[in-house]
PDB file of N, CA and C in Angstrom:
ATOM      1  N   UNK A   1      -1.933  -8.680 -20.177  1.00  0.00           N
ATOM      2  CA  UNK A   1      -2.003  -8.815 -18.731  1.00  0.00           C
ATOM      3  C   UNK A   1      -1.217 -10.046 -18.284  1.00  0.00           C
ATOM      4  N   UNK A   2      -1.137 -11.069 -19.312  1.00  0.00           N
ATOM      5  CA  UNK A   2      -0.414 -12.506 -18.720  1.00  0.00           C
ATOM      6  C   UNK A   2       1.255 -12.148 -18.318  1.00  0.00           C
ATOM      7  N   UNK A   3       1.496 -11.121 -19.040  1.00  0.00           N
ATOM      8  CA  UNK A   3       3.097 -11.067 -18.676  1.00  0.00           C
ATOM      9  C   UNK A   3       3.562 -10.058 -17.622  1.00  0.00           C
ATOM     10  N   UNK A   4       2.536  -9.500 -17.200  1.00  0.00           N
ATOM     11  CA  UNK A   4       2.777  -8.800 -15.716  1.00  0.00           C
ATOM     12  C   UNK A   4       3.210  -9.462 -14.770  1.00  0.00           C
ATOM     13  N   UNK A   5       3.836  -9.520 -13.988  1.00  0.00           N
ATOM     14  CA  UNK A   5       3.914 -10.734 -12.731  1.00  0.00           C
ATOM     15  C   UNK A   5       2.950 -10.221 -11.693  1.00  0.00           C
ATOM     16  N   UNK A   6       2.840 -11.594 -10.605  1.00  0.00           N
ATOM     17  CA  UNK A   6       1.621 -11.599  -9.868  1.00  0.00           C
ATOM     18  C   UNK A   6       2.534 -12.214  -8.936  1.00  0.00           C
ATOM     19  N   UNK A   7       1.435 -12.297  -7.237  1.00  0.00           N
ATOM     20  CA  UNK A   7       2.005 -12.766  -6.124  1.00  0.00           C
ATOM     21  C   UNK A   7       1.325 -14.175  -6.202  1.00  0.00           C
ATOM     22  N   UNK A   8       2.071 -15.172  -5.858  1.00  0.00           N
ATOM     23  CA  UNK A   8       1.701 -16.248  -5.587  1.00  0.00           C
ATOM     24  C   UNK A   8       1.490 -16.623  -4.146  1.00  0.00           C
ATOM     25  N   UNK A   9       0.536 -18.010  -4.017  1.00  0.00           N
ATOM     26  CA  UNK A   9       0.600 -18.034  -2.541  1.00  0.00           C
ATOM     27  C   UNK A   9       1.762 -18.641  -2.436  1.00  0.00           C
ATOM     28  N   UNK A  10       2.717 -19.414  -3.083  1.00  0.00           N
ATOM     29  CA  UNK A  10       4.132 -19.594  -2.730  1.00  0.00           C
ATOM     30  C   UNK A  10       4.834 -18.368  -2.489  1.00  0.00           C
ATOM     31  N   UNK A  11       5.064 -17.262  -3.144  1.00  0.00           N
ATOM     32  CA  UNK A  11       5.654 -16.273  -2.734  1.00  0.00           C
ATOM     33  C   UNK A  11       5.322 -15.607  -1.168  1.00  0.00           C
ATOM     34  N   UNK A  12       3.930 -15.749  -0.608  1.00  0.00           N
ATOM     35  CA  UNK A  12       3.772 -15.169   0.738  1.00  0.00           C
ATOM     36  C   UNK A  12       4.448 -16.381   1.624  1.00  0.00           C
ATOM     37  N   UNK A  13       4.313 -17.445   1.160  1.00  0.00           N
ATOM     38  CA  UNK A  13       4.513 -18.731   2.416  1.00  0.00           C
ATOM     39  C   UNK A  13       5.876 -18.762   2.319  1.00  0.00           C
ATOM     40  N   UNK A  14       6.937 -18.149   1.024  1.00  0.00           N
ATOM     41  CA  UNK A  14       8.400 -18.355   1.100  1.00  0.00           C
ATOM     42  C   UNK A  14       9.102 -17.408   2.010  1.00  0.00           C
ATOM     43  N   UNK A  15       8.183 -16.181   2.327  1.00  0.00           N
ATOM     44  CA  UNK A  15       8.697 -14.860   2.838  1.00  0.00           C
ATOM     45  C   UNK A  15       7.928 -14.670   4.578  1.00  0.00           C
ATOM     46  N   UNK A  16       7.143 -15.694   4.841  1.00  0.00           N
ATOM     47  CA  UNK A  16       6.453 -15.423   6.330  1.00  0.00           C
ATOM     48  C   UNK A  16       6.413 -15.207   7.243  1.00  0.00           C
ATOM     49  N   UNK A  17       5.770 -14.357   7.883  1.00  0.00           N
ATOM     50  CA  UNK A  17       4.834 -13.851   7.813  1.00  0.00           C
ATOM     51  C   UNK A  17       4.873 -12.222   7.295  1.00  0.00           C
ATOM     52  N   UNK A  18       5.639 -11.598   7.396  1.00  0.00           N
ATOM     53  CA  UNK A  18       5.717 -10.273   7.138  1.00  0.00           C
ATOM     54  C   UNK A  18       6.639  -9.800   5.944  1.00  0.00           C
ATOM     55  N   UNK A  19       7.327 -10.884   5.199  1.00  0.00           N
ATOM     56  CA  UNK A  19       8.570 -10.217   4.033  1.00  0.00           C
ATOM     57  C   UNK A  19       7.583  -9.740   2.830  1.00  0.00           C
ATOM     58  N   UNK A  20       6.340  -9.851   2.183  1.00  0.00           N
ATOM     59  CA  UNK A  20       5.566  -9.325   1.339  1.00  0.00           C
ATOM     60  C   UNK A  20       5.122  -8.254   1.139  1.00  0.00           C
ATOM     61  N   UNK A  21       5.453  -7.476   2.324  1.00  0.00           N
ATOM     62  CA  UNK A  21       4.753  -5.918   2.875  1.00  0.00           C
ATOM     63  C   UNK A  21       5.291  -5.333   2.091  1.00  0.00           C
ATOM     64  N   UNK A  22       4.403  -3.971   1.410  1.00  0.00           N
ATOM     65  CA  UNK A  22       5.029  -3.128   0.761  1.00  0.00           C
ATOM     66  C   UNK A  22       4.557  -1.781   1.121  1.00  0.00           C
ATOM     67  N   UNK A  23       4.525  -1.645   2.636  1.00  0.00           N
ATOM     68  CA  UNK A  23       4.564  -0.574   3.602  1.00  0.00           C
ATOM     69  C   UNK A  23       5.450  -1.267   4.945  1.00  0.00           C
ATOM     70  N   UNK A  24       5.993  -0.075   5.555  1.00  0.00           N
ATOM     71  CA  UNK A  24       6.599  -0.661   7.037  1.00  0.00           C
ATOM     72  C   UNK A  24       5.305  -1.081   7.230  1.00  0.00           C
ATOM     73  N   UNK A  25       5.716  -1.999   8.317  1.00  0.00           N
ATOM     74  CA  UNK A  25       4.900  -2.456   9.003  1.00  0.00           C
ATOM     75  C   UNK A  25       4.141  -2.233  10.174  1.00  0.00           C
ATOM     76  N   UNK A  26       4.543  -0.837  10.453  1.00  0.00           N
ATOM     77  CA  UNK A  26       4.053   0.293  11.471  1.00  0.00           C
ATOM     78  C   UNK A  26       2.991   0.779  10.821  1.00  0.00           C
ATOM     79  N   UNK A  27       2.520   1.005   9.372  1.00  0.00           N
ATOM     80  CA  UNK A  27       1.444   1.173   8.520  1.00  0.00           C
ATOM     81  C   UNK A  27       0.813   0.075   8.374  1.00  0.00           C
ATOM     82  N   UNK A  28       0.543  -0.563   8.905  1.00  0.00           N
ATOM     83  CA  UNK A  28      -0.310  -2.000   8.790  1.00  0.00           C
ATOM     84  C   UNK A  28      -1.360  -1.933   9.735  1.00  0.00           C
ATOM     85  N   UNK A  29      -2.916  -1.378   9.239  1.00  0.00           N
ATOM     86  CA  UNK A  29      -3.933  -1.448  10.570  1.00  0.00           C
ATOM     87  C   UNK A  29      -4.759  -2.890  10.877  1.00  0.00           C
ATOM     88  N   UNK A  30      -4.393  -3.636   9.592  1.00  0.00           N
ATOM     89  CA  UNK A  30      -5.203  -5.023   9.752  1.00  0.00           C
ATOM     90  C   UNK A  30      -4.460  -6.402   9.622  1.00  0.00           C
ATOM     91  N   UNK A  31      -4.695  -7.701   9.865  1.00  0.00           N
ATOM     92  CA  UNK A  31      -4.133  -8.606   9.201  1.00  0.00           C
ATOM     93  C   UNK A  31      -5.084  -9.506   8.898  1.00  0.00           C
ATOM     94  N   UNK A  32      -5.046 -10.034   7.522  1.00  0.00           N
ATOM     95  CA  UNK A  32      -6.038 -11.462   7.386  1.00  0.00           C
ATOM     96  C   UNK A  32      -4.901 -12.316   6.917  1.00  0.00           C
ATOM     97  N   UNK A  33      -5.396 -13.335   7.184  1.00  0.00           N
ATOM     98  CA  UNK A  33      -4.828 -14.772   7.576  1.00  0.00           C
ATOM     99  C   UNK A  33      -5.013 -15.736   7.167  1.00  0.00           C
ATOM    100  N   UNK A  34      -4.993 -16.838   6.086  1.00  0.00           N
ATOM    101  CA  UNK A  34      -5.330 -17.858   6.169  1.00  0.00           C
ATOM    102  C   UNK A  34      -4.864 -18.778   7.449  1.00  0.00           C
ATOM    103  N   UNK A  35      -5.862 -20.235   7.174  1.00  0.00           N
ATOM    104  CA  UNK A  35      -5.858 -21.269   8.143  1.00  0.00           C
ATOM    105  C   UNK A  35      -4.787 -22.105   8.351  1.00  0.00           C
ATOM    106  N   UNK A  36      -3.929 -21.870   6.978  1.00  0.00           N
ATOM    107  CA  UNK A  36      -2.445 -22.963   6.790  1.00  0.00           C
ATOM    108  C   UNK A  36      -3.353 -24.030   6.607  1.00  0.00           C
ATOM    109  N   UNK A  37      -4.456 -24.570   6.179  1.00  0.00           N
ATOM    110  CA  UNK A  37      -4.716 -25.958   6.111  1.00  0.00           C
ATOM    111  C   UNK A  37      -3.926 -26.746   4.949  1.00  0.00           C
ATOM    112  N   UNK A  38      -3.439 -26.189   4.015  1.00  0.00           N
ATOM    113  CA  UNK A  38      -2.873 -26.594   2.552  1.00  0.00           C
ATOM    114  C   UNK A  38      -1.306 -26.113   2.987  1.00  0.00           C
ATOM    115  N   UNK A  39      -0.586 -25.679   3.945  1.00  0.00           N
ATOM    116  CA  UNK A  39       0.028 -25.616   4.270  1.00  0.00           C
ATOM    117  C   UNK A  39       0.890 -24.412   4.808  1.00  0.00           C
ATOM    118  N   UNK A  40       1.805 -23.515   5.121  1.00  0.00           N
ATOM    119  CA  UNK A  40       2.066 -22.376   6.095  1.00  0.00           C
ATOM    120  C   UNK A  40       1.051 -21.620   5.356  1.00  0.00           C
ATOM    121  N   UNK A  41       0.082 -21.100   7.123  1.00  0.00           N
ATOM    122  CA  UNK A  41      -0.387 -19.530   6.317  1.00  0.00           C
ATOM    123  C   UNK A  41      -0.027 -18.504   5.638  1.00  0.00           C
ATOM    124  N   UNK A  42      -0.962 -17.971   5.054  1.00  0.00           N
ATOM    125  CA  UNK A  42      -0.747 -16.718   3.826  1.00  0.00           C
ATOM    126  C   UNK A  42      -0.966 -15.577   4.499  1.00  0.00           C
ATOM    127  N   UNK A  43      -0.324 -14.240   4.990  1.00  0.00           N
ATOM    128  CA  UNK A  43      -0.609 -13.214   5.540  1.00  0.00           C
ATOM    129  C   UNK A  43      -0.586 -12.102   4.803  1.00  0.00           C
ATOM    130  N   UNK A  44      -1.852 -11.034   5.291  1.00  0.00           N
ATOM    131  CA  UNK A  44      -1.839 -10.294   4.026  1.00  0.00           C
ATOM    132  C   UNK A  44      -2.103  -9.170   5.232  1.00  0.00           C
ATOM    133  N   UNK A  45      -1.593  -8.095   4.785  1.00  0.00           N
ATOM    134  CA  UNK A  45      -1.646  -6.875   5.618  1.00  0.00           C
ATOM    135  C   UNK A  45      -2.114  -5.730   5.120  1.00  0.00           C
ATOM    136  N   UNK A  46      -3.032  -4.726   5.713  1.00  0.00           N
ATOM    137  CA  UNK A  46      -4.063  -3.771   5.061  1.00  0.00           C
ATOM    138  C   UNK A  46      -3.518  -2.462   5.665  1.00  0.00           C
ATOM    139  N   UNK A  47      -3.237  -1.626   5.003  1.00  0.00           N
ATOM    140  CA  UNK A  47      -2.924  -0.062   5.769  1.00  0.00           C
ATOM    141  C   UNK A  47      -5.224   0.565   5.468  1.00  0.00           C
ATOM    142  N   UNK A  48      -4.759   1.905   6.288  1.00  0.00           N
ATOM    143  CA  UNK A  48      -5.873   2.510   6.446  1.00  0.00           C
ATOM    144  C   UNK A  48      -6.549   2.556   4.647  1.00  0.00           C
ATOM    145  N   UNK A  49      -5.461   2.589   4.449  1.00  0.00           N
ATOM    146  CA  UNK A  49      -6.127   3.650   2.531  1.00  0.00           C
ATOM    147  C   UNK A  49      -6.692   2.049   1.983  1.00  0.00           C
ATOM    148  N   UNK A  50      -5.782   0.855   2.281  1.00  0.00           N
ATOM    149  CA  UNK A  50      -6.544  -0.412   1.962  1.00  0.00           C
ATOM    150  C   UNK A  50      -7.906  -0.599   2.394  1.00  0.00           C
ATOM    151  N   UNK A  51      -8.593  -0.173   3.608  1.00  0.00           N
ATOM    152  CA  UNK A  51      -9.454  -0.917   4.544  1.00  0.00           C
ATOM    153  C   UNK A  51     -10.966   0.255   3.991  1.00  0.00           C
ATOM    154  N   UNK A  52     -10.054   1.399   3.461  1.00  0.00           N
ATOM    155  CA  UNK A  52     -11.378   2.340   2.834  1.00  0.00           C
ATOM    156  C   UNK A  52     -11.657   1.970   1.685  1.00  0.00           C
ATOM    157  N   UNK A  53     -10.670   1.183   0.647  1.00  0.00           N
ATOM    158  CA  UNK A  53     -11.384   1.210  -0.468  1.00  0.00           C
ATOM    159  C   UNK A  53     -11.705   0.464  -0.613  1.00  0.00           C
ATOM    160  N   UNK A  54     -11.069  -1.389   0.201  1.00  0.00           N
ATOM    161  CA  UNK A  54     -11.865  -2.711   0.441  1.00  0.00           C
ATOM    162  C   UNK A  54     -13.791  -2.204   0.790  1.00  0.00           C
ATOM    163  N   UNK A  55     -13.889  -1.438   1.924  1.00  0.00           N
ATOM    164  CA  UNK A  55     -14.714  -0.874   2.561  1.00  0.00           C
ATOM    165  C   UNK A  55     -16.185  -0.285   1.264  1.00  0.00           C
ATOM    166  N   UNK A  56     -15.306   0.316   0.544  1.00  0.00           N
ATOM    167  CA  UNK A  56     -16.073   1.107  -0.581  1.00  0.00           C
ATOM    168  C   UNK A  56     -16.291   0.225  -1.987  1.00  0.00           C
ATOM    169  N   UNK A  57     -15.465  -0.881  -1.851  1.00  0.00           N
ATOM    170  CA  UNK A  57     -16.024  -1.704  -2.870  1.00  0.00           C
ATOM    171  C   UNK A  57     -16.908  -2.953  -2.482  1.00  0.00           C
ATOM    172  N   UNK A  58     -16.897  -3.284  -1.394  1.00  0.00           N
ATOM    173  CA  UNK A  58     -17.627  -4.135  -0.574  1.00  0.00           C
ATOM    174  C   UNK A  58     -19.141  -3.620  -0.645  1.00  0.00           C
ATOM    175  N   UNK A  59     -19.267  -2.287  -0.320  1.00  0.00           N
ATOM    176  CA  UNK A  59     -20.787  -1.594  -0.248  1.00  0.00           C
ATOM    177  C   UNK A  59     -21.324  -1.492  -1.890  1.00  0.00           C
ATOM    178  N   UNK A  60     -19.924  -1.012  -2.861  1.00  0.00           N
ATOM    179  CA  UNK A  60     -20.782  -0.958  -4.069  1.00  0.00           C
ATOM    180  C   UNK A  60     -21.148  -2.380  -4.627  1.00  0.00           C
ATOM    181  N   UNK A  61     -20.460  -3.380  -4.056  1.00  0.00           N
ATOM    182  CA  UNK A  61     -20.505  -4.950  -4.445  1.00  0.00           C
ATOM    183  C   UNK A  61     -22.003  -5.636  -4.430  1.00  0.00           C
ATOM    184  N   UNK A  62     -22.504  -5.019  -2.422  1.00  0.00           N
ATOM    185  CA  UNK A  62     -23.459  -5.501  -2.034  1.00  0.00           C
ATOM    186  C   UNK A  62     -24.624  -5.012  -2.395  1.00  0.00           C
ATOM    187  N   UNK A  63     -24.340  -3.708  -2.997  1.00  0.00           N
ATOM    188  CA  UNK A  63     -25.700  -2.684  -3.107  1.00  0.00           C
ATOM    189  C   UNK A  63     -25.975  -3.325  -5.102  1.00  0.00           C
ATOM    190  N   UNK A  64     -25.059  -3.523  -5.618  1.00  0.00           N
ATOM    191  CA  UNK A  64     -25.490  -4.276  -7.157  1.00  0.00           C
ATOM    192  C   UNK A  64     -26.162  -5.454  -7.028  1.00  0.00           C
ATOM    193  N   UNK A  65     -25.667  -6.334  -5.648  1.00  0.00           N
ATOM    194  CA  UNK A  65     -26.654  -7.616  -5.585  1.00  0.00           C
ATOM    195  C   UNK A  65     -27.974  -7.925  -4.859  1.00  0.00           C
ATOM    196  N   UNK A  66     -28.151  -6.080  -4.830  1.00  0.00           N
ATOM    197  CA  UNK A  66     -29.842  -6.168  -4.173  1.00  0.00           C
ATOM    198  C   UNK A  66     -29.563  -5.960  -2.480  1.00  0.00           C
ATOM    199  N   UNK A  67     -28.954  -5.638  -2.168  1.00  0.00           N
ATOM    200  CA  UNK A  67     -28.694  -5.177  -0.780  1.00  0.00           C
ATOM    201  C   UNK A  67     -28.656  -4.040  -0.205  1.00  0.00           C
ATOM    202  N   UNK A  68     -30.048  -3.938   0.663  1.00  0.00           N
ATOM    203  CA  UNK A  68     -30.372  -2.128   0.826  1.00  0.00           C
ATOM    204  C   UNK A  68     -30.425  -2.060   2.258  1.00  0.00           C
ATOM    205  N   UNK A  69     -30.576  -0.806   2.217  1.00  0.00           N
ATOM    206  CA  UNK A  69     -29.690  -0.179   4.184  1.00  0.00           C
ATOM    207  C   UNK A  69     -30.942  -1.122   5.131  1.00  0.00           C
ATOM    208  N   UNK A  70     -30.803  -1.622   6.083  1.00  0.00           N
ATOM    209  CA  UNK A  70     -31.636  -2.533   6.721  1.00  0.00           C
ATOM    210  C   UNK A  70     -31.744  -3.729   6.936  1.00  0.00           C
ATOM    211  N   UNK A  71     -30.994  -4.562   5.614  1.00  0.00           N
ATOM    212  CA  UNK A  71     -30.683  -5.723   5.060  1.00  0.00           C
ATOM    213  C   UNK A  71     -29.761  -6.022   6.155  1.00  0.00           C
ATOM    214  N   UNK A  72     -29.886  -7.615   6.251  1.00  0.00           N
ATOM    215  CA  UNK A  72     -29.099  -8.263   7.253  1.00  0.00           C
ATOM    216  C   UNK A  72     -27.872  -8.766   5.555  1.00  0.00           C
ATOM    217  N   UNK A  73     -27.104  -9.563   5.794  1.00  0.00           N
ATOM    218  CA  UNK A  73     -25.974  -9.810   4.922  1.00  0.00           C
ATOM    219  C   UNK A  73     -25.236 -10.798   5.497  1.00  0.00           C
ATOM    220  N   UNK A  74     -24.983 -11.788   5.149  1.00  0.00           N
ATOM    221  CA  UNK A  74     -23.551 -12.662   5.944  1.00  0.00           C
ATOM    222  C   UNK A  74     -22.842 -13.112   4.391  1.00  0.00           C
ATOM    223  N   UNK A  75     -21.638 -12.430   4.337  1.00  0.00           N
ATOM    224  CA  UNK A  75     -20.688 -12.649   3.815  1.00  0.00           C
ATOM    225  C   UNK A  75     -19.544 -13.599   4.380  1.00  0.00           C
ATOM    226  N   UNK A  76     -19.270 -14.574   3.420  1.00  0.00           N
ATOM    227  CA  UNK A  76     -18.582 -15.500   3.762  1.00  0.00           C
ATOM    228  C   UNK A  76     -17.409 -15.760   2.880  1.00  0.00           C
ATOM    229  N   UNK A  77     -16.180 -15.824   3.131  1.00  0.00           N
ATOM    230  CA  UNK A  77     -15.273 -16.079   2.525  1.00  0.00           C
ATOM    231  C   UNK A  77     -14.234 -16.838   2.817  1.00  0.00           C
ATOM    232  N   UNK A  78     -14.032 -17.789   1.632  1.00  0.00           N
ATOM    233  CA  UNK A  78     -12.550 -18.911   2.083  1.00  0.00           C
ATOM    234  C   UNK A  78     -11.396 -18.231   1.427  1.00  0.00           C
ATOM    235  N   UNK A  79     -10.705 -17.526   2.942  1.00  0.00           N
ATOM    236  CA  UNK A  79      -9.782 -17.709   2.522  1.00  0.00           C
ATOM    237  C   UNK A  79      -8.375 -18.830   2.513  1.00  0.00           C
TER     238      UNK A  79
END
């Protein structure tokens, strides 16, 4: 796995905001964002087929850590 290449956050901040896409960008239903606090934000862009399976691993994520229909939840994340 080490010799696969990977995206760096230098690679999104060298190309910004949109050169990383690997759909037009007319297929893009979401954007998350970092804050730029460490320096230019990181933009990451989600088509539909992204946002279902984020969607579907998020529920199987929450439902392994004891989280059942009724449950309040606050998920928090740095990005």
């Amino acid at each position: 796995i080490a010799r696969f290449p990977y995206t760096t956050k230098a690679d999104l901040r060298e190309t910004y905001p949109f050169g990383m896409f690997a759909v037009p960008r007319e297929k893009i239903r979401r954007l998350h964002a970092s804050s730029g606090t460490t320096g230019r934000p990181t933009v990451v862009g989600y088509t539909d087929n992204d946002l279902s399976n984020w969607a579907d691993l998020v529920a199987r994520s929450l439902r392994a850590a004891g989280a059942r229909p009724g449950d309040r939840v606050h998920v928090s994340y740095g990005y």
